[in-house]
PDB file of N, CA and C in Angstrom:
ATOM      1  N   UNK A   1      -7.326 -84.255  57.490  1.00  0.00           N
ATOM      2  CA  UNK A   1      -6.521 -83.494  58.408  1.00  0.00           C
ATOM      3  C   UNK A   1      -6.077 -84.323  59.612  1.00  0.00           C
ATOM      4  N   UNK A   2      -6.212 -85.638  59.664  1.00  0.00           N
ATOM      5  CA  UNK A   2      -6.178 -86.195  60.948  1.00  0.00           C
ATOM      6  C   UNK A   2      -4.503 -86.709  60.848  1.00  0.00           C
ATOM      7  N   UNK A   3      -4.196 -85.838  59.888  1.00  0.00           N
ATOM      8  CA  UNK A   3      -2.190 -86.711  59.840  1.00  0.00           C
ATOM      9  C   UNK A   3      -1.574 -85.350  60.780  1.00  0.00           C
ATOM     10  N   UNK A   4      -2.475 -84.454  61.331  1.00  0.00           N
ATOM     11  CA  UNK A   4      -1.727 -82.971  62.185  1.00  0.00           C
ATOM     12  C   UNK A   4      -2.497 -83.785  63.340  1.00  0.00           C
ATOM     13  N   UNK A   5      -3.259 -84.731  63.350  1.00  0.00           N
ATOM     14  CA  UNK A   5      -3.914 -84.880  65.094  1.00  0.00           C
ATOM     15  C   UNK A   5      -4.616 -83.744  65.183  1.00  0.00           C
ATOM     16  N   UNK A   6      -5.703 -83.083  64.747  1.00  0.00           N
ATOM     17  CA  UNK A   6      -6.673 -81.833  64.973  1.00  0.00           C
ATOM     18  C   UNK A   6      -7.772 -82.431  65.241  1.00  0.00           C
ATOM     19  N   UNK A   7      -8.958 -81.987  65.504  1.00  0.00           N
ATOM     20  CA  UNK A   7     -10.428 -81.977  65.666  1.00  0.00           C
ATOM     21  C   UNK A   7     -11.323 -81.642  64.399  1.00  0.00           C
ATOM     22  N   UNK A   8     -12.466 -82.058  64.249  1.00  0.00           N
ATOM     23  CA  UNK A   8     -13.048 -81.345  63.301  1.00  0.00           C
ATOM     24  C   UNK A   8     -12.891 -80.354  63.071  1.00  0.00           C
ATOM     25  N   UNK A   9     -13.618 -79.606  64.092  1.00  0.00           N
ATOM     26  CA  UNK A   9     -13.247 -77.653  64.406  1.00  0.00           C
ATOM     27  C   UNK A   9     -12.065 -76.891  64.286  1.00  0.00           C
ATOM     28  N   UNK A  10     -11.175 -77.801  64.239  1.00  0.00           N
ATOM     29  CA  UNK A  10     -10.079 -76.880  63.528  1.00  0.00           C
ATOM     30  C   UNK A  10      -9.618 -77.729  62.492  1.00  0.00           C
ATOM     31  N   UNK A  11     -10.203 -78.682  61.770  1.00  0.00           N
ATOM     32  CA  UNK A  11      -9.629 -78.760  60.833  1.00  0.00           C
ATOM     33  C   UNK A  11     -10.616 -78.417  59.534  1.00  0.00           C
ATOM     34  N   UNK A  12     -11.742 -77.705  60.540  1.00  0.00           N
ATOM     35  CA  UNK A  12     -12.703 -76.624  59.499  1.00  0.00           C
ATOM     36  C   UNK A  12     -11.762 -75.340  59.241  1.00  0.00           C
ATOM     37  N   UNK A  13     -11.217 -75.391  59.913  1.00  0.00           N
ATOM     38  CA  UNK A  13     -10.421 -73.914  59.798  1.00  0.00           C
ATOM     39  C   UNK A  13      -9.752 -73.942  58.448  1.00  0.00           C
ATOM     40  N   UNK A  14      -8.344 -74.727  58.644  1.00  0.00           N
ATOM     41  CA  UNK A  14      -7.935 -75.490  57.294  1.00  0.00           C
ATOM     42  C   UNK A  14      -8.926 -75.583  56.020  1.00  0.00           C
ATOM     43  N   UNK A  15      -9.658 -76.296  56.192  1.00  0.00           N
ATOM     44  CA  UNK A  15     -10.746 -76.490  54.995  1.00  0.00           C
ATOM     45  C   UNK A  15     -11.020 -74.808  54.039  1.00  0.00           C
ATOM     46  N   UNK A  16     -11.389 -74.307  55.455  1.00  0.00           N
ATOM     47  CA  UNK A  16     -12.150 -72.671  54.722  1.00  0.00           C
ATOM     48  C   UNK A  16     -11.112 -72.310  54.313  1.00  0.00           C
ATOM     49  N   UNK A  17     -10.029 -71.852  54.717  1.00  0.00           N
ATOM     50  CA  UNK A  17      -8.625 -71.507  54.509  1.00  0.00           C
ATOM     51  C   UNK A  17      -8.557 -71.867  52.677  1.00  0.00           C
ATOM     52  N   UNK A  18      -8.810 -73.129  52.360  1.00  0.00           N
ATOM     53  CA  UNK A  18      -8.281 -73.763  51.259  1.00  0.00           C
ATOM     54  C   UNK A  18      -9.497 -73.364  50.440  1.00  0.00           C
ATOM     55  N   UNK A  19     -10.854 -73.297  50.572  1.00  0.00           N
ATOM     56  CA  UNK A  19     -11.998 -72.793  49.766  1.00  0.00           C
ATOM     57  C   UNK A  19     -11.998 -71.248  49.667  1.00  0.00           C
ATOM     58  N   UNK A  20     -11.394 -70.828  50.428  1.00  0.00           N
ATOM     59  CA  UNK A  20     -11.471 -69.072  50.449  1.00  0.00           C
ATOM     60  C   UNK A  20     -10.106 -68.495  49.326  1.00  0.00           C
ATOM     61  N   UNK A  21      -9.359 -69.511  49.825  1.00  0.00           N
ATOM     62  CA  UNK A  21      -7.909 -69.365  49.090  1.00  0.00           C
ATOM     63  C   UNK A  21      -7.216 -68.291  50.029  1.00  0.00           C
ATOM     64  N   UNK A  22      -7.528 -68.518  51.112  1.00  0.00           N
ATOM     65  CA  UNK A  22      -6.573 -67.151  51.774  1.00  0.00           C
ATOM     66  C   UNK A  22      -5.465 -67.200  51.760  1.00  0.00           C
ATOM     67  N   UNK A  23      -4.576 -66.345  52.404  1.00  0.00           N
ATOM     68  CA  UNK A  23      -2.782 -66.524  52.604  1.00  0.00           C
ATOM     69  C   UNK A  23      -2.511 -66.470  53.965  1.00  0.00           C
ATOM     70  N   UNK A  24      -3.329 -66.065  54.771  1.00  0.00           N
ATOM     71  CA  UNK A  24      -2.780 -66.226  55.842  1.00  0.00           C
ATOM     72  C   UNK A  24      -4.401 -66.700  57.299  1.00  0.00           C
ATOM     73  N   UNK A  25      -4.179 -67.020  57.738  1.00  0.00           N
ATOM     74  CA  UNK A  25      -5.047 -67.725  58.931  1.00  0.00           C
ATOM     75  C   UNK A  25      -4.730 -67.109  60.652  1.00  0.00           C
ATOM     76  N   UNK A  26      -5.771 -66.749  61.266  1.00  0.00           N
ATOM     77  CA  UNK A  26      -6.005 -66.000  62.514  1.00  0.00           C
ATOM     78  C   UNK A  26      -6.255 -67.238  63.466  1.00  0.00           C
ATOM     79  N   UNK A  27      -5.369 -67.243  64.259  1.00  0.00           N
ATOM     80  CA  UNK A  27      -5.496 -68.725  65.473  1.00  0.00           C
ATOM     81  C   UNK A  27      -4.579 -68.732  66.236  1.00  0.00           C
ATOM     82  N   UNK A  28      -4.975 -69.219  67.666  1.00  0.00           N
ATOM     83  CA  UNK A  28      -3.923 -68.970  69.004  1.00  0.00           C
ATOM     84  C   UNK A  28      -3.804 -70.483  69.084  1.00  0.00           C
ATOM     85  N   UNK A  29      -4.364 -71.679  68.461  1.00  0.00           N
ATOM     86  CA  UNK A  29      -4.401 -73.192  68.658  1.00  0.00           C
ATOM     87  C   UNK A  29      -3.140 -73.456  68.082  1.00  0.00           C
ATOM     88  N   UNK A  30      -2.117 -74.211  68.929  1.00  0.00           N
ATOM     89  CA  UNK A  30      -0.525 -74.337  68.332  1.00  0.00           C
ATOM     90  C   UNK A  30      -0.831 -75.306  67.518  1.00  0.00           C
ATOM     91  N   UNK A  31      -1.531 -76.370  67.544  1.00  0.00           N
ATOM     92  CA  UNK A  31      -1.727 -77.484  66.544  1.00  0.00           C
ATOM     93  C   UNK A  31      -1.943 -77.065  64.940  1.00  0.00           C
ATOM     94  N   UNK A  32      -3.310 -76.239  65.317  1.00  0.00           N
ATOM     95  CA  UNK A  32      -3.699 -75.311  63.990  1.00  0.00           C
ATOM     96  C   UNK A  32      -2.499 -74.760  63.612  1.00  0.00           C
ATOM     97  N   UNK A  33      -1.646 -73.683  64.284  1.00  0.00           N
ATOM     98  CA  UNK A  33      -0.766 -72.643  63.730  1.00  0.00           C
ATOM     99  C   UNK A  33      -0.294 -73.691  63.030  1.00  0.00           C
ATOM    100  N   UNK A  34       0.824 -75.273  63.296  1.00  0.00           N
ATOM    101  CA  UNK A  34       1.499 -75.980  62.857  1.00  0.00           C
ATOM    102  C   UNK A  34       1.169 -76.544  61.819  1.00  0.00           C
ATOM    103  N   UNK A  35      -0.422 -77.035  61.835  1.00  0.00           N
ATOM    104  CA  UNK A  35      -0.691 -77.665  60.828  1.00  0.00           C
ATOM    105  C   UNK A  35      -0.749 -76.312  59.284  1.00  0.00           C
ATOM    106  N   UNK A  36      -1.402 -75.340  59.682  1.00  0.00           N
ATOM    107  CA  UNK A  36      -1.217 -74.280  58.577  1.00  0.00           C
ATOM    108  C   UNK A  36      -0.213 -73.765  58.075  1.00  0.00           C
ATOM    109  N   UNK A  37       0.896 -73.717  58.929  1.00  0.00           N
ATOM    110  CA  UNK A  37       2.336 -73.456  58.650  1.00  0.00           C
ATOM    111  C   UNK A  37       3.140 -74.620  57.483  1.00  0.00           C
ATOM    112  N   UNK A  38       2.310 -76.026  57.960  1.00  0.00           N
ATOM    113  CA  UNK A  38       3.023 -76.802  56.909  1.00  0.00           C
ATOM    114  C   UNK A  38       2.198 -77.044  55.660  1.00  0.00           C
ATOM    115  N   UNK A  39       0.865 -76.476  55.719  1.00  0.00           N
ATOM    116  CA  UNK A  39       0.182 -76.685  54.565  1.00  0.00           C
ATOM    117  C   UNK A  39       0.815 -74.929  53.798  1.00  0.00           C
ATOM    118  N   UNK A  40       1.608 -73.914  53.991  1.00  0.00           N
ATOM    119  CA  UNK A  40       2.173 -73.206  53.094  1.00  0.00           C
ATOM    120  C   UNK A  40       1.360 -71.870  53.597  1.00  0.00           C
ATOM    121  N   UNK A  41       0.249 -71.791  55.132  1.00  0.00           N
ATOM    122  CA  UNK A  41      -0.138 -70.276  55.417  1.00  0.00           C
ATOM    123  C   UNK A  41       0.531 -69.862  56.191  1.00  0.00           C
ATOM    124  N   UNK A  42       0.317 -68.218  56.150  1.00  0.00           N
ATOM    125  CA  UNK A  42       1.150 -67.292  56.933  1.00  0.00           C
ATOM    126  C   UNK A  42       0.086 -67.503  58.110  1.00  0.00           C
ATOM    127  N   UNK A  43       0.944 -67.462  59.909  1.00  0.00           N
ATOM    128  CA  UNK A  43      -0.549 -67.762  60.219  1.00  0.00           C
ATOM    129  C   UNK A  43       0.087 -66.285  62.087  1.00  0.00           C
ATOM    130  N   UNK A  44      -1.563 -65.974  61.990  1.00  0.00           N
ATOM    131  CA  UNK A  44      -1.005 -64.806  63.213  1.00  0.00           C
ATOM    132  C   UNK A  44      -1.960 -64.908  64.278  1.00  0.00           C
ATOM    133  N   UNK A  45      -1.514 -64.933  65.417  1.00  0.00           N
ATOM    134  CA  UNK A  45      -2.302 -65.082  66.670  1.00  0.00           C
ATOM    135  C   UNK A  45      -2.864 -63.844  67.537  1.00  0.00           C
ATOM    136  N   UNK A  46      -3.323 -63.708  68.571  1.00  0.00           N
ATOM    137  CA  UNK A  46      -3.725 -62.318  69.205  1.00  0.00           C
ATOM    138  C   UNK A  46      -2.818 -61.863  69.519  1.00  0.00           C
ATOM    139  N   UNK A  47      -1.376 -62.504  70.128  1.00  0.00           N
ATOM    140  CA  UNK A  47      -0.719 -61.227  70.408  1.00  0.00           C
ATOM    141  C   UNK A  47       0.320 -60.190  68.708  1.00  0.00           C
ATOM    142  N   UNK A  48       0.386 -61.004  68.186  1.00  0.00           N
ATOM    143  CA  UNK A  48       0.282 -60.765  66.797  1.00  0.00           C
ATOM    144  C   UNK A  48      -0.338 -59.680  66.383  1.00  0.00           C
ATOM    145  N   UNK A  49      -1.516 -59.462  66.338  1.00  0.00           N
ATOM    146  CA  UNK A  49      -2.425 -58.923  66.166  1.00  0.00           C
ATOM    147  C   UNK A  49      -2.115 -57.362  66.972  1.00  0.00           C
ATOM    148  N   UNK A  50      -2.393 -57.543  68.294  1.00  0.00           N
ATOM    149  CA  UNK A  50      -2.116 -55.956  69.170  1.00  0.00           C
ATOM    150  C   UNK A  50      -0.483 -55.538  68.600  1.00  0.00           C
ATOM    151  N   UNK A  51       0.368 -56.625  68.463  1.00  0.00           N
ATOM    152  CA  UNK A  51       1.437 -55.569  67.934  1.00  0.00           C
ATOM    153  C   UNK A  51       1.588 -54.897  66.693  1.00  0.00           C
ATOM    154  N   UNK A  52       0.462 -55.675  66.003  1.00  0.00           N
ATOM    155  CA  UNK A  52       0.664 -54.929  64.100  1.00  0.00           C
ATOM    156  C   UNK A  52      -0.077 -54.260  64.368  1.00  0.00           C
ATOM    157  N   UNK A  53      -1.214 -53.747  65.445  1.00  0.00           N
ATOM    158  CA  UNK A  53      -2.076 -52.971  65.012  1.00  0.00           C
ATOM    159  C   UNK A  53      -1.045 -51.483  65.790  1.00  0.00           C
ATOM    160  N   UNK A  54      -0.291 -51.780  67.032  1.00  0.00           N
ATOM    161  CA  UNK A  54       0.252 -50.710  67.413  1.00  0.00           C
ATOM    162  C   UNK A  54       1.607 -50.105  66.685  1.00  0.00           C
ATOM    163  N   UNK A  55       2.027 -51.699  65.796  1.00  0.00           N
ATOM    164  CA  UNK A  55       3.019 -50.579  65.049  1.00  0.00           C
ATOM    165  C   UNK A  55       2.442 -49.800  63.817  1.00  0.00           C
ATOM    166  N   UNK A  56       0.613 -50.414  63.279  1.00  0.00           N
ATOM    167  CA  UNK A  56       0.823 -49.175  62.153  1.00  0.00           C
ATOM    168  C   UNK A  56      -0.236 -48.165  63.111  1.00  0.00           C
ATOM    169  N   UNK A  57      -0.298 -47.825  64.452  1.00  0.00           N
ATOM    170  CA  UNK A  57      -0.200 -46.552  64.879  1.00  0.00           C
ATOM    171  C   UNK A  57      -1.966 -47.221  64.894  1.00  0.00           C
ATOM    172  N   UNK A  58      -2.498 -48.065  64.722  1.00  0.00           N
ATOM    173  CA  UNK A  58      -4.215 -48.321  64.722  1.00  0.00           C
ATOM    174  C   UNK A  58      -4.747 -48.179  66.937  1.00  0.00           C
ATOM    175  N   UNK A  59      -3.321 -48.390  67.795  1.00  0.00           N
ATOM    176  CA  UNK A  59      -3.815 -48.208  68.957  1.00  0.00           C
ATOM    177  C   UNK A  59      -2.645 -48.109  69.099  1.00  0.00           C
ATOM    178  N   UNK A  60      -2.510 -46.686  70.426  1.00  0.00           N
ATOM    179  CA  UNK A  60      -1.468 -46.170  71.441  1.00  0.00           C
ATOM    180  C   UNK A  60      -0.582 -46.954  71.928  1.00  0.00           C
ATOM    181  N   UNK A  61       0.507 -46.473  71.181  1.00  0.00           N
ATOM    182  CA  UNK A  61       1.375 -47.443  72.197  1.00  0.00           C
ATOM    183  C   UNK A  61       1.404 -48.114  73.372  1.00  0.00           C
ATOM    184  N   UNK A  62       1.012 -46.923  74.560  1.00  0.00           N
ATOM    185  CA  UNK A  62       0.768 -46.828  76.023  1.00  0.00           C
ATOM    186  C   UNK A  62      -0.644 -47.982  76.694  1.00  0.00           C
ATOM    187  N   UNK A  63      -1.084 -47.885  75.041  1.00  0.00           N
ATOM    188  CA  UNK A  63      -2.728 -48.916  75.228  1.00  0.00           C
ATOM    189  C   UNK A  63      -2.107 -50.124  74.846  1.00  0.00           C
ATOM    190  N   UNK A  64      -1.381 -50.590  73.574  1.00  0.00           N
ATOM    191  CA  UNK A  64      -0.935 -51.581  73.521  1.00  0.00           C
ATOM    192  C   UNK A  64      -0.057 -52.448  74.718  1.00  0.00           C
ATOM    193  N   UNK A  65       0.376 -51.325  75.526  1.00  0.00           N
ATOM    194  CA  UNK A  65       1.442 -52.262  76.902  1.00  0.00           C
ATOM    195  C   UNK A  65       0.413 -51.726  77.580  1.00  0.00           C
ATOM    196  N   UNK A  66      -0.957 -51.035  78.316  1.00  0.00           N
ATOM    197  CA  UNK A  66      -1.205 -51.663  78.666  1.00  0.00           C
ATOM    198  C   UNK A  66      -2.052 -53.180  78.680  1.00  0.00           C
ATOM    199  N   UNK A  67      -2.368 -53.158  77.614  1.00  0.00           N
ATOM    200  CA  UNK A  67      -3.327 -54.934  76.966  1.00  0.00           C
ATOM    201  C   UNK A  67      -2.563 -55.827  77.176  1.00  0.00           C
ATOM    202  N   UNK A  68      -1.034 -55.385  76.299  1.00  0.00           N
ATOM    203  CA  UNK A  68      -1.000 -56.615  76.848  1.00  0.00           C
ATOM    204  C   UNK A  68       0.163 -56.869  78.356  1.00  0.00           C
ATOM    205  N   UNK A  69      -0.069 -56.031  79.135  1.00  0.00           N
ATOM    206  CA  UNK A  69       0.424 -56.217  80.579  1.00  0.00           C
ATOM    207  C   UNK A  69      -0.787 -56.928  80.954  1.00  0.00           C
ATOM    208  N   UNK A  70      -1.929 -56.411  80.643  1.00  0.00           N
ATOM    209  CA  UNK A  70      -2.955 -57.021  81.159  1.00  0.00           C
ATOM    210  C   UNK A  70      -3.183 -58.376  81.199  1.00  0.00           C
ATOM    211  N   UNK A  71      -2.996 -58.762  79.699  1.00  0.00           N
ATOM    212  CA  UNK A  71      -2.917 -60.547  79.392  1.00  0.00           C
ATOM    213  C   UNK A  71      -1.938 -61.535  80.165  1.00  0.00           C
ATOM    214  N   UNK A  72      -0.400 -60.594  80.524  1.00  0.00           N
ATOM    215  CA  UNK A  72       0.215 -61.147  81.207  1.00  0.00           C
ATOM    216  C   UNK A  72       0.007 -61.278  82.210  1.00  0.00           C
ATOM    217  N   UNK A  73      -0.597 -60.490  83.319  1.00  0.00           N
ATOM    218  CA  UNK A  73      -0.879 -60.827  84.674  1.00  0.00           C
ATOM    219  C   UNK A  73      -2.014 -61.856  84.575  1.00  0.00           C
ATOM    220  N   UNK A  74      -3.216 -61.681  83.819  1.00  0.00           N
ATOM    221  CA  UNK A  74      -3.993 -62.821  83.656  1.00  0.00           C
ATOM    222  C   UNK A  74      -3.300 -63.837  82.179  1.00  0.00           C
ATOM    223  N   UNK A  75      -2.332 -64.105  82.141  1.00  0.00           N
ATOM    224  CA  UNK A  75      -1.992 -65.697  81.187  1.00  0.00           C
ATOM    225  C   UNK A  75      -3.176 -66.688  81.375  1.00  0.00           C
ATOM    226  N   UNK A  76      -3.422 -66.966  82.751  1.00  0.00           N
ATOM    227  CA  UNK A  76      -3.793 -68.157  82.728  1.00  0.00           C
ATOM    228  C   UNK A  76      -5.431 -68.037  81.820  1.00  0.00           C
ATOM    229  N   UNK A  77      -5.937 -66.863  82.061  1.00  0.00           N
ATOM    230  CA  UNK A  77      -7.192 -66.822  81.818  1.00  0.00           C
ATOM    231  C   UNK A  77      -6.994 -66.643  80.324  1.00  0.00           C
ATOM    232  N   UNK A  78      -6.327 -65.794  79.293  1.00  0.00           N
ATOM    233  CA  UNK A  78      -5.899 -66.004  78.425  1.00  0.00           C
ATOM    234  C   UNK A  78      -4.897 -67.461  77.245  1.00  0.00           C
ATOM    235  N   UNK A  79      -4.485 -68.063  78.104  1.00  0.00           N
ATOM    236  CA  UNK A  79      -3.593 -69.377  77.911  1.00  0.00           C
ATOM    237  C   UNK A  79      -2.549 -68.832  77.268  1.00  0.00           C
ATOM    238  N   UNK A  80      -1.823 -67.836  77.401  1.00  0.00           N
ATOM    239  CA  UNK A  80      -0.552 -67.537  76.847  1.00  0.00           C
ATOM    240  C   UNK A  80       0.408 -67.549  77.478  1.00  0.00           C
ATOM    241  N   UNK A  81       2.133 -67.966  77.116  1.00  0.00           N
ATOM    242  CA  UNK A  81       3.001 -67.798  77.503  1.00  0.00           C
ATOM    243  C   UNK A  81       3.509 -66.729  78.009  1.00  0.00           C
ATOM    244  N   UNK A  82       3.477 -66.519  79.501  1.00  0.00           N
ATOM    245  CA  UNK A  82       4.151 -64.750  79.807  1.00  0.00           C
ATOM    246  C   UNK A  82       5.757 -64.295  79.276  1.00  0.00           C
ATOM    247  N   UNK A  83       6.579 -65.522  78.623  1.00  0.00           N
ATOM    248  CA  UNK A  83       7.794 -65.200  78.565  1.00  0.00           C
ATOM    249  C   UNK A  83       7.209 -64.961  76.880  1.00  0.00           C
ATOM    250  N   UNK A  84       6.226 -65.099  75.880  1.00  0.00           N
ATOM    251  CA  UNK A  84       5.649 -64.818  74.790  1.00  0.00           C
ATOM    252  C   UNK A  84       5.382 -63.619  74.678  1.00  0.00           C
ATOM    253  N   UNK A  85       4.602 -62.977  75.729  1.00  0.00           N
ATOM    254  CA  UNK A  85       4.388 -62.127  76.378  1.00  0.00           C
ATOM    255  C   UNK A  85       5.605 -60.486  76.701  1.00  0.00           C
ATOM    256  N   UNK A  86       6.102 -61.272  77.457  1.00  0.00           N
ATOM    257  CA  UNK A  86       7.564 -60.400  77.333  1.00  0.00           C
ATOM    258  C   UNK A  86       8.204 -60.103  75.892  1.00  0.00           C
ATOM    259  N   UNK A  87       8.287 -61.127  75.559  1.00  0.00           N
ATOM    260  CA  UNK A  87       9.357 -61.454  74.078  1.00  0.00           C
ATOM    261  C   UNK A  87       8.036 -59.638  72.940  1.00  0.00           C
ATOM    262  N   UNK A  88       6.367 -60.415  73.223  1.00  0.00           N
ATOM    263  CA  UNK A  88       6.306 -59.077  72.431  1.00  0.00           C
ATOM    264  C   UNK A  88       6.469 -57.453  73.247  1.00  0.00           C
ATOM    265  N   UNK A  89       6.269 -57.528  74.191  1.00  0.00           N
ATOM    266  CA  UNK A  89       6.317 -56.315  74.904  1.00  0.00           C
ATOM    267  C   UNK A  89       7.962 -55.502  74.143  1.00  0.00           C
ATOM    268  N   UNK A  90       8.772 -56.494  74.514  1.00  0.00           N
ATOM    269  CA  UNK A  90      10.423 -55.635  73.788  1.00  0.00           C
ATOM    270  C   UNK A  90      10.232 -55.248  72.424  1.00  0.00           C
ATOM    271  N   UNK A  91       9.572 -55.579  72.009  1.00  0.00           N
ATOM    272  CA  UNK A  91       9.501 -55.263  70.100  1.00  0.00           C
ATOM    273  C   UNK A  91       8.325 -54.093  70.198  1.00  0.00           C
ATOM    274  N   UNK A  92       7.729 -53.918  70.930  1.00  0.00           N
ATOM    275  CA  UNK A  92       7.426 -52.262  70.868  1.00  0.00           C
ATOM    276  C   UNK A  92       8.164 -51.069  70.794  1.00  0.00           C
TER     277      UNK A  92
END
């Protein structure tokens, strides 16, 4: 895995990925997302995550903006992009 520039620890990720045979991979590490994206997985991050769970109705709309308003005022403590941020807030 060292032709993506990763770490061990995520290029355990990869590994299990390929022994499990999954299709798709859970990770907010852009390196990881990239490197899994070109090895052929579907790959989804946390904010990912709060929006599939609020569009199949698994949490309140009103709960989903507020989480992730929440993440946006704290980005930094989270490491996410607030304009990422925005971009999912409109697709609610």
């Amino acid at each position: 895995m060292n032709k993506y520039n990763i770490h061990l620890g995520e290029s355990s990720i990869i590994a299990l990925a390929e022994k499990k045979r999954v299709d798709y991979c859970i990770t907010n590490e852009i390196k990881v997302r990239n490197a899994m994206k070109s090895e052929g997985y579907d790959v989804v991050g946390t904010l990912g995550i709060i929006l599939k769970a609020c569009r199949q109705n698994m949490i309140k709309r009103d709960e989903c903006f507020k989480l992730l308003n929440f993440i946006k005022v704290n980005y930094k403590d989270f490491r996410f992009n607030p304009k990422l941020i925005e971009k999912m807030l409109s697709k609610i």
